[in-house]
C-alpha atoms as a PDB file:
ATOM      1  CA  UNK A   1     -94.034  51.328 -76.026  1.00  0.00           C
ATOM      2  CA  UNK A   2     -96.483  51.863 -72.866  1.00  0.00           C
ATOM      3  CA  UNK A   3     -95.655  55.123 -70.924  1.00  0.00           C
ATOM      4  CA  UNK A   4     -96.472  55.247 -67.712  1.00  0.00           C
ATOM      5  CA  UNK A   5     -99.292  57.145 -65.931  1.00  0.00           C
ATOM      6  CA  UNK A   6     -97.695  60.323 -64.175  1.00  0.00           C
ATOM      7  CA  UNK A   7     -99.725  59.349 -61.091  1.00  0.00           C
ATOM      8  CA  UNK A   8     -98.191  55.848 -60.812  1.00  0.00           C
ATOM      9  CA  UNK A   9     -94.676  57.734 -60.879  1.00  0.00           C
ATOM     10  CA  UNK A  10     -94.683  58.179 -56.967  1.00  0.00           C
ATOM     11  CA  UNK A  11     -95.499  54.840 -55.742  1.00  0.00           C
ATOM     12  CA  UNK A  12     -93.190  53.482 -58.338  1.00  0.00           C
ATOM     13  CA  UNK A  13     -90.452  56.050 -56.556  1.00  0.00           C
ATOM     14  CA  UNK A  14     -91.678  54.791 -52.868  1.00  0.00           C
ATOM     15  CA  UNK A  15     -91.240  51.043 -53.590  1.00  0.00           C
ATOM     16  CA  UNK A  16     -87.627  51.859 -54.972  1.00  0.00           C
ATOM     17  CA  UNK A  17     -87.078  53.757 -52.054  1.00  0.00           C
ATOM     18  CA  UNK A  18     -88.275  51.472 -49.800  1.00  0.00           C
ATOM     19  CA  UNK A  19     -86.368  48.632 -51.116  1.00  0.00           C
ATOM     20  CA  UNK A  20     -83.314  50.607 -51.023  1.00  0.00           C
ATOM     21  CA  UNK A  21     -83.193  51.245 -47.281  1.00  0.00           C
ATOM     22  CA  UNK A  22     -84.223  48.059 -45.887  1.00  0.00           C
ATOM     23  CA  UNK A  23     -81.636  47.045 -43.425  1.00  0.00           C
ATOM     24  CA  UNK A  24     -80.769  43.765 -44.880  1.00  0.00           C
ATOM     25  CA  UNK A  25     -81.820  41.261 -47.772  1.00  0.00           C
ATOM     26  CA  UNK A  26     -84.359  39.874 -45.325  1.00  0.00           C
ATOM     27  CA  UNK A  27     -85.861  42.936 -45.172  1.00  0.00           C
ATOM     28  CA  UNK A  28     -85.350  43.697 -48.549  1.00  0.00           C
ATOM     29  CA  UNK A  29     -87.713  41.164 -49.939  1.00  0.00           C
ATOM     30  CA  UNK A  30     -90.361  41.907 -47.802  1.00  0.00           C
ATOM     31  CA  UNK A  31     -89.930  46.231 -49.033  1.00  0.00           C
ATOM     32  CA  UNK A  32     -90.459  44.171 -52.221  1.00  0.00           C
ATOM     33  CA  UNK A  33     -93.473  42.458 -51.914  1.00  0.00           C
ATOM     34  CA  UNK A  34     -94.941  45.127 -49.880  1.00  0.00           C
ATOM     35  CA  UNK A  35     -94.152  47.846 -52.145  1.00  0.00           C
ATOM     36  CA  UNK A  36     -95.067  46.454 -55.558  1.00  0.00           C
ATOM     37  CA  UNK A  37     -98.583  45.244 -54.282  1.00  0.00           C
ATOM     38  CA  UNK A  38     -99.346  48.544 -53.302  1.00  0.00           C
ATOM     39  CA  UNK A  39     -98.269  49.546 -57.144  1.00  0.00           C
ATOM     40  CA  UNK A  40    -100.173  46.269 -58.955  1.00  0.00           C
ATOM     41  CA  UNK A  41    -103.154  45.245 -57.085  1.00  0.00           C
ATOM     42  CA  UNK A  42    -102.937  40.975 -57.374  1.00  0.00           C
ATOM     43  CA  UNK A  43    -104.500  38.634 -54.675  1.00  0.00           C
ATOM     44  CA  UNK A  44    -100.746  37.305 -54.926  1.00  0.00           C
ATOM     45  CA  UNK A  45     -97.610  38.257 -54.761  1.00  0.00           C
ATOM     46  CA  UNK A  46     -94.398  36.492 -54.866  1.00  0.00           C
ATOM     47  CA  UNK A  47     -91.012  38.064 -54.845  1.00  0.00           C
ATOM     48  CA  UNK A  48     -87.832  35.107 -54.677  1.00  0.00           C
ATOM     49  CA  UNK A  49     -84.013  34.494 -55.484  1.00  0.00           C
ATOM     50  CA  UNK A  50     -82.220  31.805 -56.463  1.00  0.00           C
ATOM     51  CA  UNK A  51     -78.367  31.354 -56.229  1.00  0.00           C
ATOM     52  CA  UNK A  52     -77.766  28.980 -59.053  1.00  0.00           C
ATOM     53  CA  UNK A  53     -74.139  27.690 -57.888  1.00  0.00           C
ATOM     54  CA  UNK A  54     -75.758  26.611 -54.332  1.00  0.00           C
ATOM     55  CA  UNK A  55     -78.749  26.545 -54.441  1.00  0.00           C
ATOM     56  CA  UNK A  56     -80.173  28.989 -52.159  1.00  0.00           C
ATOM     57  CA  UNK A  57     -83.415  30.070 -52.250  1.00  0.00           C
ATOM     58  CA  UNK A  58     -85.054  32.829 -50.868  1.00  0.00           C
ATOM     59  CA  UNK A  59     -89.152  33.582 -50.863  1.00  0.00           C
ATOM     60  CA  UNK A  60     -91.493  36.108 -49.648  1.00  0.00           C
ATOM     61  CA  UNK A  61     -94.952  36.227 -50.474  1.00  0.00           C
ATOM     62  CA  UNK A  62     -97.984  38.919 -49.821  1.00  0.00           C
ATOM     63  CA  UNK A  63     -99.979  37.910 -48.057  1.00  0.00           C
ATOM     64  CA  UNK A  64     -98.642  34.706 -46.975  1.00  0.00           C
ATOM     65  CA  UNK A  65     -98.428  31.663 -49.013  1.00  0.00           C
ATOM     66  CA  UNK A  66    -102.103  30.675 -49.807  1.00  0.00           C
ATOM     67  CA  UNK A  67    -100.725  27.280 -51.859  1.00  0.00           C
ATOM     68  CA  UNK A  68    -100.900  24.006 -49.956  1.00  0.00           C
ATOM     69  CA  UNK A  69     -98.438  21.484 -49.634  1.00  0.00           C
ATOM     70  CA  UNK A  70     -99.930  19.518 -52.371  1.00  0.00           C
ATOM     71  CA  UNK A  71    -100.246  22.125 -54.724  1.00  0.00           C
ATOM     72  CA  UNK A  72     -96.828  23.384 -54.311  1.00  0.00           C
ATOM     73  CA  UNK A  73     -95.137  19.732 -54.871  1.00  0.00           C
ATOM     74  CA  UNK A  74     -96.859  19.640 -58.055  1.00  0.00           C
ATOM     75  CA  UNK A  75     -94.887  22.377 -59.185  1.00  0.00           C
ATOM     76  CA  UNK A  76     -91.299  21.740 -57.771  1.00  0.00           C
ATOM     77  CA  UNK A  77     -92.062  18.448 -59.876  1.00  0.00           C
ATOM     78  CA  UNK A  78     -93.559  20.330 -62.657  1.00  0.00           C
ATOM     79  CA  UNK A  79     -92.400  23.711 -62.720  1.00  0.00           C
ATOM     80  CA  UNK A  80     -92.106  24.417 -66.705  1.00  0.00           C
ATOM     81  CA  UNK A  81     -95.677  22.875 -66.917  1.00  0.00           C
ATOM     82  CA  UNK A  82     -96.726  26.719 -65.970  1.00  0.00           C
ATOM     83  CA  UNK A  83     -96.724  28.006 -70.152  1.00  0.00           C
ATOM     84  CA  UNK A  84     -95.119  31.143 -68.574  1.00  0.00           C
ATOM     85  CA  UNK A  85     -92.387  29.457 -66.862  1.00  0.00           C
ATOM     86  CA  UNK A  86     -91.677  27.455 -70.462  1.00  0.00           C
ATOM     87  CA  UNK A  87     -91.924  30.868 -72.013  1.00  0.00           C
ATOM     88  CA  UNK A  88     -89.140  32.454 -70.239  1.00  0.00           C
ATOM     89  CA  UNK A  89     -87.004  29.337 -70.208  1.00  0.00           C
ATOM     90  CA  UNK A  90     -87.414  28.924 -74.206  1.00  0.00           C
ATOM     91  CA  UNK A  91     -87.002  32.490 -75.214  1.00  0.00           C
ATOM     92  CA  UNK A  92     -84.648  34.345 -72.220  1.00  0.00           C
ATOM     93  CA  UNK A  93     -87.078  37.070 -72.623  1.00  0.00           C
ATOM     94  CA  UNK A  94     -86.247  39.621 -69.911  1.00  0.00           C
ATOM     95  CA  UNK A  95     -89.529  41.695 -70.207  1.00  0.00           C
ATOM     96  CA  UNK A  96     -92.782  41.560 -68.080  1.00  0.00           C
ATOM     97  CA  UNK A  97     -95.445  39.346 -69.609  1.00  0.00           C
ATOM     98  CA  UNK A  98     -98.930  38.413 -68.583  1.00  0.00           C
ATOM     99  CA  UNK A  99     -99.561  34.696 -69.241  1.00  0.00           C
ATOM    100  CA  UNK A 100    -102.223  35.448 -71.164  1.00  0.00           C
ATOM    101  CA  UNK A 101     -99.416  36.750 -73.852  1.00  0.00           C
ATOM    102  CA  UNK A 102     -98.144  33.130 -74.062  1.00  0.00           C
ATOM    103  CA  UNK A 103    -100.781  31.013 -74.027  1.00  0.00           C
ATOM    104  CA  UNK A 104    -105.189  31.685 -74.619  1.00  0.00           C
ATOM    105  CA  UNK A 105    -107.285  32.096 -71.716  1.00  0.00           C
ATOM    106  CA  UNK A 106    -109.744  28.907 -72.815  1.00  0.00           C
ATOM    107  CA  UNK A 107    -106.207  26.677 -72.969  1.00  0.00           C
ATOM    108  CA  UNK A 108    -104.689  27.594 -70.457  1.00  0.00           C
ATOM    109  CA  UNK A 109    -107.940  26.892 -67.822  1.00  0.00           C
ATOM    110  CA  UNK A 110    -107.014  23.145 -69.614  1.00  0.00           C
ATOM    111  CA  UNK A 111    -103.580  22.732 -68.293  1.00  0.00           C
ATOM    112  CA  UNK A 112    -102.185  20.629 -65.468  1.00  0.00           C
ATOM    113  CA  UNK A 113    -100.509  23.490 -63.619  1.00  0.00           C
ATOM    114  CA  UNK A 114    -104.246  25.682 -63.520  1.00  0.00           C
ATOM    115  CA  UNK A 115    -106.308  22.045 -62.664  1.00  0.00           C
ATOM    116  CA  UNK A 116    -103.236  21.412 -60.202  1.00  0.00           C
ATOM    117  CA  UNK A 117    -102.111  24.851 -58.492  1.00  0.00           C
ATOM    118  CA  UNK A 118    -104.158  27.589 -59.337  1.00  0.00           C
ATOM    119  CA  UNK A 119    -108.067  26.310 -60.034  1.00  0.00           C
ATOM    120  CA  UNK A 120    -108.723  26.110 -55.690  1.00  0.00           C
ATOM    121  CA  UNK A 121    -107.874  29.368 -55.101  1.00  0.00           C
ATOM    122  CA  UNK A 122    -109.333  31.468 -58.455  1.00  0.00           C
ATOM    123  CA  UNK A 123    -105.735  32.675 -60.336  1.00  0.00           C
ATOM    124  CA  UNK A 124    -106.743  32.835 -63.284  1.00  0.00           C
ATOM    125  CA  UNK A 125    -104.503  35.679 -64.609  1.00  0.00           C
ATOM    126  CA  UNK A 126    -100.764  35.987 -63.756  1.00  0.00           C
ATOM    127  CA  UNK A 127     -98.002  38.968 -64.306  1.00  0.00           C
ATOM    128  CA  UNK A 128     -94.394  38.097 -64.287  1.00  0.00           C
ATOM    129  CA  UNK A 129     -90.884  39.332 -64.541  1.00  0.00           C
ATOM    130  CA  UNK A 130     -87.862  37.471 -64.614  1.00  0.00           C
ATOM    131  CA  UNK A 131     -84.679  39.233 -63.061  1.00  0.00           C
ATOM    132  CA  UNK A 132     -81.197  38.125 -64.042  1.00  0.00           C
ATOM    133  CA  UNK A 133     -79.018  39.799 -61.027  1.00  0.00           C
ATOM    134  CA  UNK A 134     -75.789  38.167 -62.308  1.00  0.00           C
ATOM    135  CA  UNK A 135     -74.387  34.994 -64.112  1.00  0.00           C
ATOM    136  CA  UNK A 136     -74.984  33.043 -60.896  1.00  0.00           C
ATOM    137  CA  UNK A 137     -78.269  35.036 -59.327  1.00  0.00           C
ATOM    138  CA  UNK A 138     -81.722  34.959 -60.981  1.00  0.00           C
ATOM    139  CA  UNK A 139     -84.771  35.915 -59.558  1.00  0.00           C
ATOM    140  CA  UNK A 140     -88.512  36.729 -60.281  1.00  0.00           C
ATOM    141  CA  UNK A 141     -91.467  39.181 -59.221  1.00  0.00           C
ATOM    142  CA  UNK A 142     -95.018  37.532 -60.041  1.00  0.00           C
ATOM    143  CA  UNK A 143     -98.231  38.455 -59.397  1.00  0.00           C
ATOM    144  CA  UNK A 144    -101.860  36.904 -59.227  1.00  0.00           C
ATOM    145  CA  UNK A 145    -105.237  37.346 -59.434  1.00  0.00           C
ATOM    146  CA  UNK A 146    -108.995  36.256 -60.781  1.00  0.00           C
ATOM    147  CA  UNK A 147    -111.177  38.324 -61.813  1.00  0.00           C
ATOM    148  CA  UNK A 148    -109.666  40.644 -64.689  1.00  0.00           C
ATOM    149  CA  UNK A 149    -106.249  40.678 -66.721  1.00  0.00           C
ATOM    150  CA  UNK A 150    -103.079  42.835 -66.177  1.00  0.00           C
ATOM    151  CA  UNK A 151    -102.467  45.527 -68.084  1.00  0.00           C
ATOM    152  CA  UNK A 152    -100.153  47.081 -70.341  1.00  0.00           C
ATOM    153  CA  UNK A 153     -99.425  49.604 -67.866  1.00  0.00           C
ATOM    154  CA  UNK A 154     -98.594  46.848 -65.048  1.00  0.00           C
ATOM    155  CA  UNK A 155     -96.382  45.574 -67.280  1.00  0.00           C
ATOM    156  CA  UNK A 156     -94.156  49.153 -67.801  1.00  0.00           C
ATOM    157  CA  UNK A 157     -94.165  49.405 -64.132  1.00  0.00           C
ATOM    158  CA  UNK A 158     -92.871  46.047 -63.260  1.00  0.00           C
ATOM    159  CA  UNK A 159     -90.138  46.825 -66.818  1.00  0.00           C
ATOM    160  CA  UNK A 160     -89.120  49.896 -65.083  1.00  0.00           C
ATOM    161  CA  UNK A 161     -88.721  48.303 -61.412  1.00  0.00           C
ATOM    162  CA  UNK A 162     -86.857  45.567 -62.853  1.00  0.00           C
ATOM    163  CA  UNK A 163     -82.662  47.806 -63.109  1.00  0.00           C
ATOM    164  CA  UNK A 164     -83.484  49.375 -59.357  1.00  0.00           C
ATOM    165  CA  UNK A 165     -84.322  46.114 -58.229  1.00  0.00           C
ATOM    166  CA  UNK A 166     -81.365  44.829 -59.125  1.00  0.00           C
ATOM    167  CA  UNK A 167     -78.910  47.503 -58.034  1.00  0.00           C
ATOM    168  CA  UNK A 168     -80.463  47.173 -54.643  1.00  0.00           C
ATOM    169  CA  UNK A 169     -79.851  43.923 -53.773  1.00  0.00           C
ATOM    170  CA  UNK A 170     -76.239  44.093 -54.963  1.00  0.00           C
ATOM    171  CA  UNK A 171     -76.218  47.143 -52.167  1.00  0.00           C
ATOM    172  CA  UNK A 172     -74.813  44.357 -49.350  1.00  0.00           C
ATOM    173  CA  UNK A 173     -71.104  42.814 -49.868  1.00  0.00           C
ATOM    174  CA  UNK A 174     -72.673  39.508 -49.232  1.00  0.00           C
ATOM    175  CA  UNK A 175     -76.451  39.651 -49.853  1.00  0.00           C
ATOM    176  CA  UNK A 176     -77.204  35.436 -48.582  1.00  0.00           C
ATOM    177  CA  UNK A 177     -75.775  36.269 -45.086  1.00  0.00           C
ATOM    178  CA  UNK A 178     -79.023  37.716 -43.956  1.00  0.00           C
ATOM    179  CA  UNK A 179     -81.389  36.547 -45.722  1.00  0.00           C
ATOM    180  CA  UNK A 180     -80.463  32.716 -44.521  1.00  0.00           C
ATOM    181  CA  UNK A 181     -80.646  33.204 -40.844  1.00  0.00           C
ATOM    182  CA  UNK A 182     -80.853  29.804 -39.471  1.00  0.00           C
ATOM    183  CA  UNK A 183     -84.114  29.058 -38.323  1.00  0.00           C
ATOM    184  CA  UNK A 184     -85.780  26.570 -35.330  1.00  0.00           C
ATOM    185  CA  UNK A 185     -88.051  24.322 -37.511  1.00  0.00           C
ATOM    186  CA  UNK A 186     -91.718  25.188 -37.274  1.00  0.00           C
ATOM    187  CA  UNK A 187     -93.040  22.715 -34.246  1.00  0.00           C
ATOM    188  CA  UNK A 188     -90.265  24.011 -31.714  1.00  0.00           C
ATOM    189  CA  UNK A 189     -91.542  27.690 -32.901  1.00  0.00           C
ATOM    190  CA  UNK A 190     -94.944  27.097 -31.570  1.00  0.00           C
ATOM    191  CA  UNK A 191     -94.100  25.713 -28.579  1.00  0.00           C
ATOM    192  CA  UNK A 192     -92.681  29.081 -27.828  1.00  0.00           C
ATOM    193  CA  UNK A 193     -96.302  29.957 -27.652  1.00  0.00           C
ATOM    194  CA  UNK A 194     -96.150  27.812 -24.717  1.00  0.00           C
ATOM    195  CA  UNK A 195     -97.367  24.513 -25.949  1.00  0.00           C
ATOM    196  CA  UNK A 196     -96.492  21.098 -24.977  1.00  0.00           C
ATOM    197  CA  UNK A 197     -94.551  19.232 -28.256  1.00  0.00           C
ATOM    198  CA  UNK A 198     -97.401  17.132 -29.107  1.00  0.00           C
ATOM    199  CA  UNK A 199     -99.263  19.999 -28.704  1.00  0.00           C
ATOM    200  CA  UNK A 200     -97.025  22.143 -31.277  1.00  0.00           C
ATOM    201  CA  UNK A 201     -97.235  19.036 -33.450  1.00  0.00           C
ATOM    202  CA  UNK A 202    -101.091  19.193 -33.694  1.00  0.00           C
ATOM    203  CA  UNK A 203    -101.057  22.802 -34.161  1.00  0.00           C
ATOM    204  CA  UNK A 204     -98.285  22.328 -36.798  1.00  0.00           C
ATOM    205  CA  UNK A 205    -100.573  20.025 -38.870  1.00  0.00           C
ATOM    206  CA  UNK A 206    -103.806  22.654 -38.472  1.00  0.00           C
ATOM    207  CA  UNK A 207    -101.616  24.887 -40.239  1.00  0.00           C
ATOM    208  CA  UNK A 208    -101.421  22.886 -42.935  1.00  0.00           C
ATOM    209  CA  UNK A 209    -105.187  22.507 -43.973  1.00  0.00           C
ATOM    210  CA  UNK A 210    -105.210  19.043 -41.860  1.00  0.00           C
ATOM    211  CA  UNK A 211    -108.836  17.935 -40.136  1.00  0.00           C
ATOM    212  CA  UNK A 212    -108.527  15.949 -37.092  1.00  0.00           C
ATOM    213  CA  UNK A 213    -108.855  12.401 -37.978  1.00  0.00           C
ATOM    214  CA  UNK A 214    -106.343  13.027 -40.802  1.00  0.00           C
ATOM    215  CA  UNK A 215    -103.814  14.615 -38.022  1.00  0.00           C
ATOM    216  CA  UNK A 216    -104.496  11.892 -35.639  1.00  0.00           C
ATOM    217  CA  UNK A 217    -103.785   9.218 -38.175  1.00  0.00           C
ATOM    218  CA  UNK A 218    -100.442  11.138 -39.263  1.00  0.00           C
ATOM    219  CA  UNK A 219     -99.403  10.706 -35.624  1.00  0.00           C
ATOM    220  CA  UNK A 220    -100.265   7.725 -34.502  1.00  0.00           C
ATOM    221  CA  UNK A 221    -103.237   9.056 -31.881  1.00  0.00           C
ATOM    222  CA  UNK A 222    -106.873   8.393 -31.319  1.00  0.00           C
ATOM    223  CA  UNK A 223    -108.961  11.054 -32.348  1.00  0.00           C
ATOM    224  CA  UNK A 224    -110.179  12.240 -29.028  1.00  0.00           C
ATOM    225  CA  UNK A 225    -106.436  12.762 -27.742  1.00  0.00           C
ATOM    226  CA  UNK A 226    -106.149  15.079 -30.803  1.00  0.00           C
ATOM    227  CA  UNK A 227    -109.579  16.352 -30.041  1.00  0.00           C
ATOM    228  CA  UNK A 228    -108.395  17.108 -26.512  1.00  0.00           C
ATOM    229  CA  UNK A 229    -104.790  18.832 -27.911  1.00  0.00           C
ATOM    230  CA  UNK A 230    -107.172  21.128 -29.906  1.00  0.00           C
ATOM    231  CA  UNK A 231    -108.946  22.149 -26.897  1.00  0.00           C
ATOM    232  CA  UNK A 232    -105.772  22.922 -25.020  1.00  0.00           C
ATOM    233  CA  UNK A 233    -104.241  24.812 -27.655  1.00  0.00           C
ATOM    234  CA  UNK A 234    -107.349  27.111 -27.742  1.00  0.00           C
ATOM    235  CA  UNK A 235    -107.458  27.644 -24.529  1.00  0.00           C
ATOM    236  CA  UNK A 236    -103.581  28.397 -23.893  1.00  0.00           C
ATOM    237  CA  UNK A 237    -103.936  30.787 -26.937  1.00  0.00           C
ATOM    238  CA  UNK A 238    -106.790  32.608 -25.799  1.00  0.00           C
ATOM    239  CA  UNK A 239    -108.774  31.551 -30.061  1.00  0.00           C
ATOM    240  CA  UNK A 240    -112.618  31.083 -30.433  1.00  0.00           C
ATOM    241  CA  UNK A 241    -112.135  28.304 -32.493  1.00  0.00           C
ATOM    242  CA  UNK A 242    -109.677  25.820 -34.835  1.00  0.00           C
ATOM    243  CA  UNK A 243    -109.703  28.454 -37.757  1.00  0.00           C
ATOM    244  CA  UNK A 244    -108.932  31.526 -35.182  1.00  0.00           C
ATOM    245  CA  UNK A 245    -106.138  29.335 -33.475  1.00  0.00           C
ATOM    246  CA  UNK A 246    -104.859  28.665 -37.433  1.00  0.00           C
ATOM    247  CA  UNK A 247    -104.051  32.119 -38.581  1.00  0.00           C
ATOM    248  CA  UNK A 248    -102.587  33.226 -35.036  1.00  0.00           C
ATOM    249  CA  UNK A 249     -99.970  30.519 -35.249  1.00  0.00           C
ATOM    250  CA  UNK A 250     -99.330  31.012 -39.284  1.00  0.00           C
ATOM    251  CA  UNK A 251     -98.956  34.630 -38.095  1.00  0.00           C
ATOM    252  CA  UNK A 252     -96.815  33.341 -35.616  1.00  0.00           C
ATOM    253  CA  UNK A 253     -94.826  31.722 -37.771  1.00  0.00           C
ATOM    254  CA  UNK A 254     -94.298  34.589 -39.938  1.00  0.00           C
ATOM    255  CA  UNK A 255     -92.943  36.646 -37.776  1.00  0.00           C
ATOM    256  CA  UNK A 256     -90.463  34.504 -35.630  1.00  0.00           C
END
């Protein structure tokens, strides 16, 4: 058994803490993902739930989700293709693992899911923990990163997070009525920023990873109109450039 390092006792205490006041489940995911990155540095985390009798999802990610839509339809289609994901499914192992436990570092750089989902952005090394809320509510902390391995110590932490986490989201009567506030979709969002639709539309595909030509062939437009949208949208958003005008609407979209 790994004990845990005295001075990793307090931000272990102000992530519990934190999660336990948030003011709704909304909230509550976000005290998550906020609080256990401070605890296990990762280039990724990803806190979600999953109401099995539904299904209702919820997902929050710190930072925001690097994946692109490519990458992340690969693994709705392929999801136990991740040897940690078939770990959990075949053994019901509630316990923190690192991937690395499952499966060797020279096979795993061999599989589909790395070549497919994780090779573009480095995440080599992964940390999970499966959380079984109730016989209808599942959910899962996980953690990435290049670079170096987990530890055993990450691992206790995340085993010791794992009861409070699950006491604190059974705090609300009804836990899915805030955290599925209906939403606008994304293009009427950005017009908010006070774009024109086809103007939101363009910005809508920048967001995700699309070039010009590709956006004005998605939409039916020559590439100067798009070229022209581009220049609009910069200007009404006070950006530099196309990459500055990017992150200030995926911000954007973040936070409305």
């Amino acid at each position: 058994m790994t004990l845990i390092d005295p001075q990793q006792w307090r931000p272990l205490f102000d992530a519990v803490y934190e999660m336990n006041t948030a003011k709704d489940h909304a909230d509550f995911l976000s005290a998550v993902a906020t609080g256990m990155s401070r605890l296990i540095p990762a280039e990724l985390c990803v806190v979600h739930i999953l109401d099995r009798k539904t299904p209702r999802l919820v997902v929050r990610t710190m930072p925001e989700n690097p994946y692109t839509q490519e990458e992340m339809a690969f693994y709705a289609a392929n999801p136990a293709g991740d040897p940690l994901v078939a770990y959990y499914e075949r053994t019901g192992d509630p316990k923190a693992r690192r991937r690395s436990e499952v499966i060797s570092h020279r096979a795993y750089l061999n599989t589909p899911h790395f070549i497919n989902c994780q090779k573009r952005l480095g995440f080599i090394y992964t940390l999970a923990l499966p959380v079984t809320v109730d016989a209808d509510t599942v959910g899962a902390l996980s953690f990435d990163r290049g670079g170096s391995n987990f530890t055993d110590q990450h691992c206790a932490l995340l085993d010791a997070f794992a009861p409070h986490f699950v006491h604190a989201w059974k705090r609300h009567a009804d836990p899915w009525v805030t955290a599925e506030k209906p939403r606008l979709p994304a293009r009427q969002r950005l017009q908010h920023l006070g774009l024109t639709a086809r103007e939101a539309d363009v910005l809508f595909w920048m967001t995700e990873g699309k070039q010009n030509r590709e956006i004005a062939t998605i939409l039916g437009r020559s590439l100067a109109t798009v070229q022209e949208h581009v220049a609009n949208i910069l200007a009404k958003l006070q950006q530099e450039n196309r990459h500055a005008a990017t992150v200030f609407a995926l911000r954007s979209l973040l936070t409305s």
